[in-house]
Protein backbone atom coordinates (compact mmCIF):
# COMPACT_ATOMS: atom_id res chain seq x y z
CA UNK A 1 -20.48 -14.71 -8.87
CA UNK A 2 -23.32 -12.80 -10.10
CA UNK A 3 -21.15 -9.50 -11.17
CA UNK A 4 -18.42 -11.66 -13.28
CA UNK A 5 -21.75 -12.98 -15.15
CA UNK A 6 -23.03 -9.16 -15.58
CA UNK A 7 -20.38 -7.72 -16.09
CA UNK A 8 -16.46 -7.49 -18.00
CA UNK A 9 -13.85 -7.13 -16.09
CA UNK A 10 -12.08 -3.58 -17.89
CA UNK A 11 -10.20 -1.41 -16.30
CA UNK A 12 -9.40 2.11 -18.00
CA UNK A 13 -6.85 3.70 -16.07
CA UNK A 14 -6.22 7.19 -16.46
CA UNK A 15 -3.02 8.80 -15.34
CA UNK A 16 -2.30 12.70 -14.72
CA UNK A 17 0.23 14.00 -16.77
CA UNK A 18 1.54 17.62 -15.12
CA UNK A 19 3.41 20.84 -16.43
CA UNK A 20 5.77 22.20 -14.38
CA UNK A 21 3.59 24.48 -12.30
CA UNK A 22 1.19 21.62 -11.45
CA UNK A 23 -1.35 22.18 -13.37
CA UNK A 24 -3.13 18.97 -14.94
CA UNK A 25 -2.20 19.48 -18.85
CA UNK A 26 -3.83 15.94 -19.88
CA UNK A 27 -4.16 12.36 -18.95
CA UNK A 28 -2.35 8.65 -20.41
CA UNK A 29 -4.82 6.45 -20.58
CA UNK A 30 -3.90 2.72 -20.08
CA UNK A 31 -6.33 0.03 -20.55
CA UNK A 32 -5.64 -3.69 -19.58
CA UNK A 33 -8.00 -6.68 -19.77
CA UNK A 34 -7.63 -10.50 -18.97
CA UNK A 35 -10.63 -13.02 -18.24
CA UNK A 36 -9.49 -12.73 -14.81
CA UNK A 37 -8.53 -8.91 -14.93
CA UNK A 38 -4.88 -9.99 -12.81
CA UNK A 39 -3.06 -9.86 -15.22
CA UNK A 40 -1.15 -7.47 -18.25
CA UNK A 41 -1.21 -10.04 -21.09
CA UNK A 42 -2.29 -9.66 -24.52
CA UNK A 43 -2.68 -11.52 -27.46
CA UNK A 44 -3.15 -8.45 -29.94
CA UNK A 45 -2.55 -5.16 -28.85
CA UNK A 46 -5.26 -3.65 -31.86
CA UNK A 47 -7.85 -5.22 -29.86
CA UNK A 48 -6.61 -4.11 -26.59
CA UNK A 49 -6.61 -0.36 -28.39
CA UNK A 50 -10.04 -0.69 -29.58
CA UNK A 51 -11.18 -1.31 -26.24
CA UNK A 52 -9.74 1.28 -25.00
CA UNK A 53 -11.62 3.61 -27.81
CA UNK A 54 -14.85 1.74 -26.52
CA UNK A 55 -14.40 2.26 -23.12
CA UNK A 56 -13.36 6.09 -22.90
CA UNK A 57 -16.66 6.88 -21.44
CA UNK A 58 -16.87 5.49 -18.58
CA UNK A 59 -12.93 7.60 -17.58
CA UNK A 60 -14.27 9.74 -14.82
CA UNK A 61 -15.12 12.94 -17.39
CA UNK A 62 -12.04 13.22 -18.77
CA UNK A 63 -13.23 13.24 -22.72
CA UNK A 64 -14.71 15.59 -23.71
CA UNK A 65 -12.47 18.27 -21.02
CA UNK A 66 -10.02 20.39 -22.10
CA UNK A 67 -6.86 18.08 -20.96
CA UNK A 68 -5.10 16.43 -23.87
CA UNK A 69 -6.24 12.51 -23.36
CA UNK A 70 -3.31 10.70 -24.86
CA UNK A 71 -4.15 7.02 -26.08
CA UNK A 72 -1.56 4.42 -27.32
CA UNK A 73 -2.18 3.17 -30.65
CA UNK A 74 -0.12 0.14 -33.18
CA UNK A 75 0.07 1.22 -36.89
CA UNK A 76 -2.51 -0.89 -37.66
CA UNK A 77 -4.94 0.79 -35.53
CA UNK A 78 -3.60 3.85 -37.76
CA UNK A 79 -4.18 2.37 -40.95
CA UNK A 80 -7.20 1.31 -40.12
CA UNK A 81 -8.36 4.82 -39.00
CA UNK A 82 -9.39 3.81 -35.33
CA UNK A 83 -8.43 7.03 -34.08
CA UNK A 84 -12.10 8.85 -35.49
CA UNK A 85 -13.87 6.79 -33.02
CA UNK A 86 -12.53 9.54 -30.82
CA UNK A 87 -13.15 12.95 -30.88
CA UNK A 88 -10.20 14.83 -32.70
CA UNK A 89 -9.77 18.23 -30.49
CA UNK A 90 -8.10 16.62 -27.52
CA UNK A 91 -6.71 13.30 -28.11
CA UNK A 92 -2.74 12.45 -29.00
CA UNK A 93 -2.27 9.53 -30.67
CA UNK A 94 0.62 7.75 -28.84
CA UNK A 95 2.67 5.56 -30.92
CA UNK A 96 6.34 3.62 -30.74
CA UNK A 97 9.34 5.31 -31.97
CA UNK A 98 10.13 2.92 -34.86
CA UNK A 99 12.40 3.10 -37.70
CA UNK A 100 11.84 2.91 -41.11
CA UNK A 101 8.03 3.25 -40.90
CA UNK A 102 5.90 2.26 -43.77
CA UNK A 103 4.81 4.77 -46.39
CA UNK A 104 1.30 4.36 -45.61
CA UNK A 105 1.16 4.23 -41.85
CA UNK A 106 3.00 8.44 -43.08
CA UNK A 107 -0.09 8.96 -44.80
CA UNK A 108 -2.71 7.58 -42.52
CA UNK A 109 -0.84 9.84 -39.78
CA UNK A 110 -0.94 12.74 -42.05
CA UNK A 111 -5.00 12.84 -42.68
CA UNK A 112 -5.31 12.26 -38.91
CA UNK A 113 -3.01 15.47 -38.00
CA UNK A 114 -5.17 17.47 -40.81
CA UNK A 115 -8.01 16.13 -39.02
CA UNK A 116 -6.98 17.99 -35.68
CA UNK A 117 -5.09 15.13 -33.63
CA UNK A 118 -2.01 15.58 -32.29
CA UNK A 119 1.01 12.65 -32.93
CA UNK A 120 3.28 12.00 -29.77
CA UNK A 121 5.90 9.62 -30.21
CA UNK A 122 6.50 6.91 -27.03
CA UNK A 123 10.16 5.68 -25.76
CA UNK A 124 11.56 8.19 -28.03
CA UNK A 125 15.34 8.45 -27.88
CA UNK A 126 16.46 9.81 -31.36
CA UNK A 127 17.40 6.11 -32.78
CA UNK A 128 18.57 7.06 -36.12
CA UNK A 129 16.06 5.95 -38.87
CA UNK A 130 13.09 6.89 -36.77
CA UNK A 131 13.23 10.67 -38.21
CA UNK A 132 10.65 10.80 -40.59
CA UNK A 133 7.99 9.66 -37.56
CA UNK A 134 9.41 11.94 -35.18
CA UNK A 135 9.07 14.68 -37.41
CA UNK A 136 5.47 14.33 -37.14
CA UNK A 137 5.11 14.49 -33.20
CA UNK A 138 4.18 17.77 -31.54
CA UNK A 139 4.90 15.69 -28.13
CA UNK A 140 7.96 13.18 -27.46
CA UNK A 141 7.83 11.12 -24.55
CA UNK A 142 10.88 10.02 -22.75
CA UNK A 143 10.91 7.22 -19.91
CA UNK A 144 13.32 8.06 -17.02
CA UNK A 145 13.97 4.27 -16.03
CA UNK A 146 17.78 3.70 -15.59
CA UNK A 147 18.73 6.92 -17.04
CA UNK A 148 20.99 9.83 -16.01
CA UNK A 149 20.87 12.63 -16.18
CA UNK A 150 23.45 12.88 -18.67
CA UNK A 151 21.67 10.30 -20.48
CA UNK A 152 18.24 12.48 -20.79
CA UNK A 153 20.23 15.90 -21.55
CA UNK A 154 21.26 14.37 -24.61
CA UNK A 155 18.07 12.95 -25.37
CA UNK A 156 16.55 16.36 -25.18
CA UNK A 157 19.69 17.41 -27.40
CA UNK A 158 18.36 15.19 -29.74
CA UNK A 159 14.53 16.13 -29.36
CA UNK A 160 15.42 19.55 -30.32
CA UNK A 161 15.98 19.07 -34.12
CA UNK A 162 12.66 17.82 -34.06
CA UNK A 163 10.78 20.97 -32.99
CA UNK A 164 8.14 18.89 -31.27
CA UNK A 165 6.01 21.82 -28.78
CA UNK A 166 6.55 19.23 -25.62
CA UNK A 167 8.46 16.81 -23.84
CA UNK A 168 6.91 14.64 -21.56
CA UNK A 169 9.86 12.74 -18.93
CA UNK A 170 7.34 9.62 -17.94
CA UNK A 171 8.24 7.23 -14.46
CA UNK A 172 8.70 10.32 -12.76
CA UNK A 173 8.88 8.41 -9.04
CA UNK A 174 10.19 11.07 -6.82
CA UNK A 175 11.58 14.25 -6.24
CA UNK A 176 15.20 13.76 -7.54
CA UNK A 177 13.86 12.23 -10.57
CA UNK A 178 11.33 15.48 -11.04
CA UNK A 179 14.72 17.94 -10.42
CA UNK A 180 16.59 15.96 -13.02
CA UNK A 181 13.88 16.38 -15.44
CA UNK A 182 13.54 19.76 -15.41
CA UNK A 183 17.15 20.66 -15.35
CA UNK A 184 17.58 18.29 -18.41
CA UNK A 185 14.90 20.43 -20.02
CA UNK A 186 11.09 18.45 -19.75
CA UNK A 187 8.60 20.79 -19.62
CA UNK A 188 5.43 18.02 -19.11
CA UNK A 189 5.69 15.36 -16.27
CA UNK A 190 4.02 11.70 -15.30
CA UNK A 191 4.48 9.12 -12.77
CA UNK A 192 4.53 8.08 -9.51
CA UNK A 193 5.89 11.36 -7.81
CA UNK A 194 2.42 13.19 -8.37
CA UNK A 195 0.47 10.65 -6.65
CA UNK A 196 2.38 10.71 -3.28
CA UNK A 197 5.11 13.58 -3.81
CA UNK A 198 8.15 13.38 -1.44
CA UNK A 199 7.75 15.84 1.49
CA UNK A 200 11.53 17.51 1.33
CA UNK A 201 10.54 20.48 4.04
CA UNK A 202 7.69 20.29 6.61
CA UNK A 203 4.81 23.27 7.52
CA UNK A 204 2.59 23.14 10.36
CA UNK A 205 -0.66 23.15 9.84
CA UNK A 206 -2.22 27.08 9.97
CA UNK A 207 -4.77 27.81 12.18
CA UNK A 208 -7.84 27.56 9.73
CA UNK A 209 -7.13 23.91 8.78
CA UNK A 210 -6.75 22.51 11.84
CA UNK A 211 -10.37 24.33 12.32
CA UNK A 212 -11.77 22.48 9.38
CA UNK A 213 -9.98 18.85 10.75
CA UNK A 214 -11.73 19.56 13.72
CA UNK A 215 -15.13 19.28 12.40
CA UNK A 216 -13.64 16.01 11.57
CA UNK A 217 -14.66 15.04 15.65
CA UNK A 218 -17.87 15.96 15.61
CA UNK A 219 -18.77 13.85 12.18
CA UNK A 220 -17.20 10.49 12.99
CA UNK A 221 -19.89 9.40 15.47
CA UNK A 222 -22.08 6.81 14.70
CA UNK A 223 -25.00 8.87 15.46
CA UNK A 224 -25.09 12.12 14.41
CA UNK A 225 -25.15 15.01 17.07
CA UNK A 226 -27.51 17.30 15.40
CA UNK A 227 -27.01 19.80 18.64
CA UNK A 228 -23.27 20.01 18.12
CA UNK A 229 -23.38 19.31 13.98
CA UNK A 230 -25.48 21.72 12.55
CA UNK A 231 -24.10 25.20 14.08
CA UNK A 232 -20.41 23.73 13.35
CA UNK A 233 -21.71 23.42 9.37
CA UNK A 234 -24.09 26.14 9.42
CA UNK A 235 -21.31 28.28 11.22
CA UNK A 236 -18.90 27.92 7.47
CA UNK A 237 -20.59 29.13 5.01
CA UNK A 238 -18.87 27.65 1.86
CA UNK A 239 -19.18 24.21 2.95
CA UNK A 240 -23.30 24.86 4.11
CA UNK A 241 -23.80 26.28 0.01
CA UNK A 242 -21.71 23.31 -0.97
CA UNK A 243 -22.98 20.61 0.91
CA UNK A 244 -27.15 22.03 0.14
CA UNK A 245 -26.22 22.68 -3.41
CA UNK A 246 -25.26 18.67 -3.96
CA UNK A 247 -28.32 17.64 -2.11
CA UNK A 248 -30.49 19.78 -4.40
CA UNK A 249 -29.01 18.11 -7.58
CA UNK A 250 -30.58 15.36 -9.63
CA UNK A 251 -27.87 12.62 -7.77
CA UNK A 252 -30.53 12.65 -4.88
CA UNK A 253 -34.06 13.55 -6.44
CA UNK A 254 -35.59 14.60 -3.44
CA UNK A 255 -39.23 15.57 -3.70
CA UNK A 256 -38.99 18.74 -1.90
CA UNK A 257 -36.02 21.36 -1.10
CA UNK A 258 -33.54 20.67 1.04
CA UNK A 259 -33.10 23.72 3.26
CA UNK A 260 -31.20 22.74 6.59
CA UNK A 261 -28.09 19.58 7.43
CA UNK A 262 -30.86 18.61 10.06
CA UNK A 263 -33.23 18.43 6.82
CA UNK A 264 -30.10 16.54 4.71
CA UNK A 265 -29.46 13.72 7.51
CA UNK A 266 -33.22 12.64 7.69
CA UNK A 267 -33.79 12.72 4.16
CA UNK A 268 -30.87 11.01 2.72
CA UNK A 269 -29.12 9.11 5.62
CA UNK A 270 -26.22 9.98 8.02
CA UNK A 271 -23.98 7.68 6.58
CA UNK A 272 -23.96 9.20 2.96
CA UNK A 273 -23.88 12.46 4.52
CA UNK A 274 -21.06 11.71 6.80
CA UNK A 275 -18.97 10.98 3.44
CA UNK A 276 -19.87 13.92 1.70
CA UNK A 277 -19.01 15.97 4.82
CA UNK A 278 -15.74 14.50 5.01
CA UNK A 279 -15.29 14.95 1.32
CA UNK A 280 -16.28 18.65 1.32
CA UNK A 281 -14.27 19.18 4.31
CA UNK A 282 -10.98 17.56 2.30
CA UNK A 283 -11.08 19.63 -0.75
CA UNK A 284 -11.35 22.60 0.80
CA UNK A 285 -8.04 21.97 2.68
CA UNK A 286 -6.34 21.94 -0.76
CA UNK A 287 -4.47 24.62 -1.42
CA UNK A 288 -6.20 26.86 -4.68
CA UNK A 289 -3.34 26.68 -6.52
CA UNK A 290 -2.74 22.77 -6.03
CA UNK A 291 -3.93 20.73 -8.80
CA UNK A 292 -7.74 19.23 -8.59
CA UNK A 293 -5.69 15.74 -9.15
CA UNK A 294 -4.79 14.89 -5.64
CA UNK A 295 -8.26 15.54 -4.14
CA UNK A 296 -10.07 13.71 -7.05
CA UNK A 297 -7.66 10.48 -6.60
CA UNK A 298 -8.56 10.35 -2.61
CA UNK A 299 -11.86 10.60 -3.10
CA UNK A 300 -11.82 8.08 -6.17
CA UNK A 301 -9.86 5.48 -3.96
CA UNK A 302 -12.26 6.58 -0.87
CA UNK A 303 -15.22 4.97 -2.98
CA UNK A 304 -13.23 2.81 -4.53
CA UNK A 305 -12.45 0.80 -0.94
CA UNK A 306 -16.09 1.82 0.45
CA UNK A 307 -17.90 -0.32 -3.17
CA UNK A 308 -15.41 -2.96 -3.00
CA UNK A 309 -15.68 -3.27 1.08
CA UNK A 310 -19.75 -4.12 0.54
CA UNK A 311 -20.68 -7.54 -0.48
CA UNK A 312 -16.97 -8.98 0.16
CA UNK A 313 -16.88 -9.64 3.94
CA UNK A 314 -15.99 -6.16 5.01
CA UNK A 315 -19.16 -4.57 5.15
CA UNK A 316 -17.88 -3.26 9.01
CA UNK A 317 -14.94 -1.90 7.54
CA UNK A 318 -16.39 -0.33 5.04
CA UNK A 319 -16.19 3.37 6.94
CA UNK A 320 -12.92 3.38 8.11
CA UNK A 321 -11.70 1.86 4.37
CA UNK A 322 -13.27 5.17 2.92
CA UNK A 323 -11.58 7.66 5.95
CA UNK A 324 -8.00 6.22 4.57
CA UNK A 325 -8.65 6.42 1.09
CA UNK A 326 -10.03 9.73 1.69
CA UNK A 327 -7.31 11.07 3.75
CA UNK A 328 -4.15 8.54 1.72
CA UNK A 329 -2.84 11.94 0.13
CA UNK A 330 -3.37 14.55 2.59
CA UNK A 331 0.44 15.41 3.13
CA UNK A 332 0.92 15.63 -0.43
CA UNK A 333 -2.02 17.87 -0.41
CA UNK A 334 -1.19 20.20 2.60
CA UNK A 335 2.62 19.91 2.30
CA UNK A 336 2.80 18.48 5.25
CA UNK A 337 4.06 14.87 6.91
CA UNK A 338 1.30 12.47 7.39
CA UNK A 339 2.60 12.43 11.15
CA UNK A 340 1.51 16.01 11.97
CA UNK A 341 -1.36 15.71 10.23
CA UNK A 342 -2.75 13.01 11.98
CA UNK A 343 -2.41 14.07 14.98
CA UNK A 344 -5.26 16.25 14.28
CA UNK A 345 -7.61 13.56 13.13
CA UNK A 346 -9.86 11.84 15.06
CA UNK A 347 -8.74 8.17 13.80
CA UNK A 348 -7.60 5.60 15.93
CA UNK A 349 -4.01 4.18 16.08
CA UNK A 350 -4.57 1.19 12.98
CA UNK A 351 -6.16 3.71 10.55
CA UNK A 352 -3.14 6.72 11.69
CA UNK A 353 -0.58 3.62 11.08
CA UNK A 354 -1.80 2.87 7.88
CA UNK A 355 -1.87 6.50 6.84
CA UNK A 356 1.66 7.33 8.10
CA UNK A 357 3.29 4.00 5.95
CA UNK A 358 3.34 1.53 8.33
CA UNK A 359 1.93 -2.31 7.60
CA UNK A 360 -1.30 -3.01 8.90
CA UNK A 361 -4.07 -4.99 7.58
CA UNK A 362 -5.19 -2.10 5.62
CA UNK A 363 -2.49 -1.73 3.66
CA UNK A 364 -3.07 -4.13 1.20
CA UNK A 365 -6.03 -1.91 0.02
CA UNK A 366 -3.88 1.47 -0.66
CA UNK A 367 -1.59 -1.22 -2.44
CA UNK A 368 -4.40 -2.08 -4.32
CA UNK A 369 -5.20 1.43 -4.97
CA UNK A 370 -1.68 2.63 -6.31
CA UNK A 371 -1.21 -0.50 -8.47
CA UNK A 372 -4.81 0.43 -10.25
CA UNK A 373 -3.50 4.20 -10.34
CA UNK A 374 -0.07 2.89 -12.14
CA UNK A 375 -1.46 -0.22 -14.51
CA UNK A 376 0.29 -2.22 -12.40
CA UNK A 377 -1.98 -5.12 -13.55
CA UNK A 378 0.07 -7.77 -12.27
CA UNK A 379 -0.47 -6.21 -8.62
CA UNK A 380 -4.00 -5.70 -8.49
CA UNK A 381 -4.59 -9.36 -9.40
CA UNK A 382 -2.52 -10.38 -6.91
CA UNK A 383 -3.87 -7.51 -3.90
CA UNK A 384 -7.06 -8.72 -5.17
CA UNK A 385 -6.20 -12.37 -4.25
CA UNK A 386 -4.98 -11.54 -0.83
CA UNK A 387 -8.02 -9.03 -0.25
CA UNK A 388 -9.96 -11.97 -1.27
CA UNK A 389 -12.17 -9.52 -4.03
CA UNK A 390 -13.41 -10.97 -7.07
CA UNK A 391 -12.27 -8.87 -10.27
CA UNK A 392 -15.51 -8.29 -10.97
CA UNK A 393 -15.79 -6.91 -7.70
CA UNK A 394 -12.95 -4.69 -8.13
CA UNK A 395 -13.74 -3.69 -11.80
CA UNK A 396 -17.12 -2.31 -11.46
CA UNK A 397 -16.10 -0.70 -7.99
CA UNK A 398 -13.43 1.15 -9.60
CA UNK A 399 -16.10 2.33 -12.37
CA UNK A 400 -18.79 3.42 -9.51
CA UNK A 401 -16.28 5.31 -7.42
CA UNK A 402 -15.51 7.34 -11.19
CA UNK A 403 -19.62 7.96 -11.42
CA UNK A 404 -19.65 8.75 -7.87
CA UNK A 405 -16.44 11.39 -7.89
CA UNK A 406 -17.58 12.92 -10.31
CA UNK A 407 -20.86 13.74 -9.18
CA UNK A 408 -19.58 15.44 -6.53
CA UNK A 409 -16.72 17.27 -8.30
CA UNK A 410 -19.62 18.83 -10.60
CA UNK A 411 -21.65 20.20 -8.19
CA UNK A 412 -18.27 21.73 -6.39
CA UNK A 413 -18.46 25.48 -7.80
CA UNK A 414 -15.70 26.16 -9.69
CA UNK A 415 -14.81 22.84 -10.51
């Protein structure tokens, strides 16, 4: 009870929005809030906005970067100027396609554009009477739901005598829906599909990856085998400078050098060296020219499950909870079927099941994990219930596993 005391229950959901070639070109951020944080249900949407604003920090890094951060907004929060409690050189100010929009909400809009944001109009679909707001928008988002393709061409028909720089098609869920966007034109895409895309042909895994998996073995033993361990690591160089360089950072404070994995497992533990291992070992089986998004989400939900696991009666579950939210996306991220790839992991037959889609009595946690990932609000009160988690619990679990992501992802070179 202690942690719904110390602390509110916010979530601040970030979603990747992609451009055609992958690459992450900004995040929707999507707060939600209720006294038991199950549900999507607001009084007044200005205060859910301001919120929001307040709570940007703590979004895994993301302000601050170079991707657009797109937050929603009501023309009162425009009015009011709530938009300058973020910085200007990155955010898009989301609002409603609306008709007839008041003369001063125009002007308010106008100072914020001169003041660097950007104006991208939600659910737009060229109702007449909306012009004068669309006019405005450098991005116009389009939701996919129950349209066809015919439907979304002449949307994008429409768009065009705007001369907004971007269309965004949102509730992207799968592959077909991705092919239909770009054919009808979209050039930015957000959704489901990028979490979990659909495998439409399989690869084998080469040679060198099935290597690195196998290292895999030789770290999920209780005890660590320091004989068979530290040539395997020492033997790779990029994940020896990887793995030293993070234990050398400020995360650990170590009062001398750490110089050898031998070194790393007595001084900080084999357990949080295990998951670091596993973690190195995962994103450098992405592909270079896949997008940092996949490999950031596994780890997030691998912490995520680990934090949430402690202190809720599943403290001996707590390793294998991180090894499938650490490995929930590798055939997205090695183009690849999750039935191949597990053949060449050294998980037993529950944890492969779970992986590979099939109901076990982990599932409810990747459920829990993809409702977070899409505001699905409604869900992750109810996962939460059958979990039996507190939404404290899950709140400030979902904000550690941010912190402790991003630790990591700093000290990755490159990153």
């Amino acid at each position: 009870m202690t942690d719904e005391c110390t602390y509110e229950s916010i979530y601040v959901a970030r979603q990747p929005i992609l451009n055609a070639a992958g690459d992450t070109w900004g995040y929707m951020m999507l707060f939600r809030d209720s006294k038991d944080a199950d549900r999507a249900i607001f009084s007044n949407n200005s205060e859910a906005t301001m919120n929001l604003v307040a709570n940007l920090p703590l979004c895994g890094g993301v302000c601050g970067g170079r991707a657009k951060v797109l937050v929603h907004f009501t023309p009162e929060d425009i009015v009011r100027g709530i938009p300058h409690a973020i910085p200007c050189d990155n955010t898009v100010i989301v609002l409603e396609e609306m008709a007839e929009p008041d003369e001063t909400l125009i002007v308010a809009l106008g100072d914020l554009i001169i003041d660097g944001f950007e104006l991208a109009i939600n659910n737009f679909e060229g109702r007449p009477g909306c012009e004068r707001l669309t006019e405005l928008a450098d991005t116009l988002i389009v939701d996919m739901g129950r349209k066809s393709g015919e439907d979304l061409k002449a949307i994008v028909e429409r768009a065009g005598a705007f001369g907004a720089s971007n269309l965004l098609a949102k509730r992207v869920e799968n592959a077909e829906d991705m092919a239909k966007a770009k054919a009808a034109g979209f050039s930015l895409f957000n959704g489901y599909y990028f979490k979990r895309p659909q495998i439409e042909g399989g690869r084998k895994i080469n040679s060198v990856k099935a290597t690195r998996l196998k290292l895999f073995e030789i770290i999920e033993k209780d005890e660590p085998d320091f004989d068979a361990l530290a040539p395997a690591i020492e033997a790779d160089v990029a994940i020896s400078y990887r793995l030293l360089t993070f234990l050398n950072t400020a995360n650990f404070s170590f009062a001398t050098k750490v110089t050898s994995i031998k070194q790393a497992v007595v001084l900080a533990g084999w357990k949080p060296i295990r998951n670091w291992l596993r973690l190195i070992i995962l994103t450098d089986l992405t592909p270079s020219e896949k997008t940092k998004e996949l490999a950031y989400t596994s780890a997030h939900r691998a912490k995520l499950f680990e934090t949430a696991a402690l202190g809720s009666g599943y403290e001996e579950e707590s390793d294998r909870l991180f090894i499938i939210g650490l490995f929930s996306l590798l055939d997205a991220m090695l183009d690849t079927s999750m039935e191949s790839i597990t053949d060449h992991l050294p998980v037993d037959a529950e944890i492969k099941n779970t992986l590979c889609g099939k109901k076990t009595k982990y599932t409810p946690w990747l459920e829990l994990a993809k409702a977070i990932e899409n505001s699905d609000w409604d869900m992750v009160g109810d996962r939460a219930k059958v979990l039996n988690l507190l939404p404290g619990t899950v709140a400030v679990s979902y904000q550690h596993a941010f912190t402790w992501v991003d630790a990591y992802f700093s000290s990755k070179p490159g990153a």
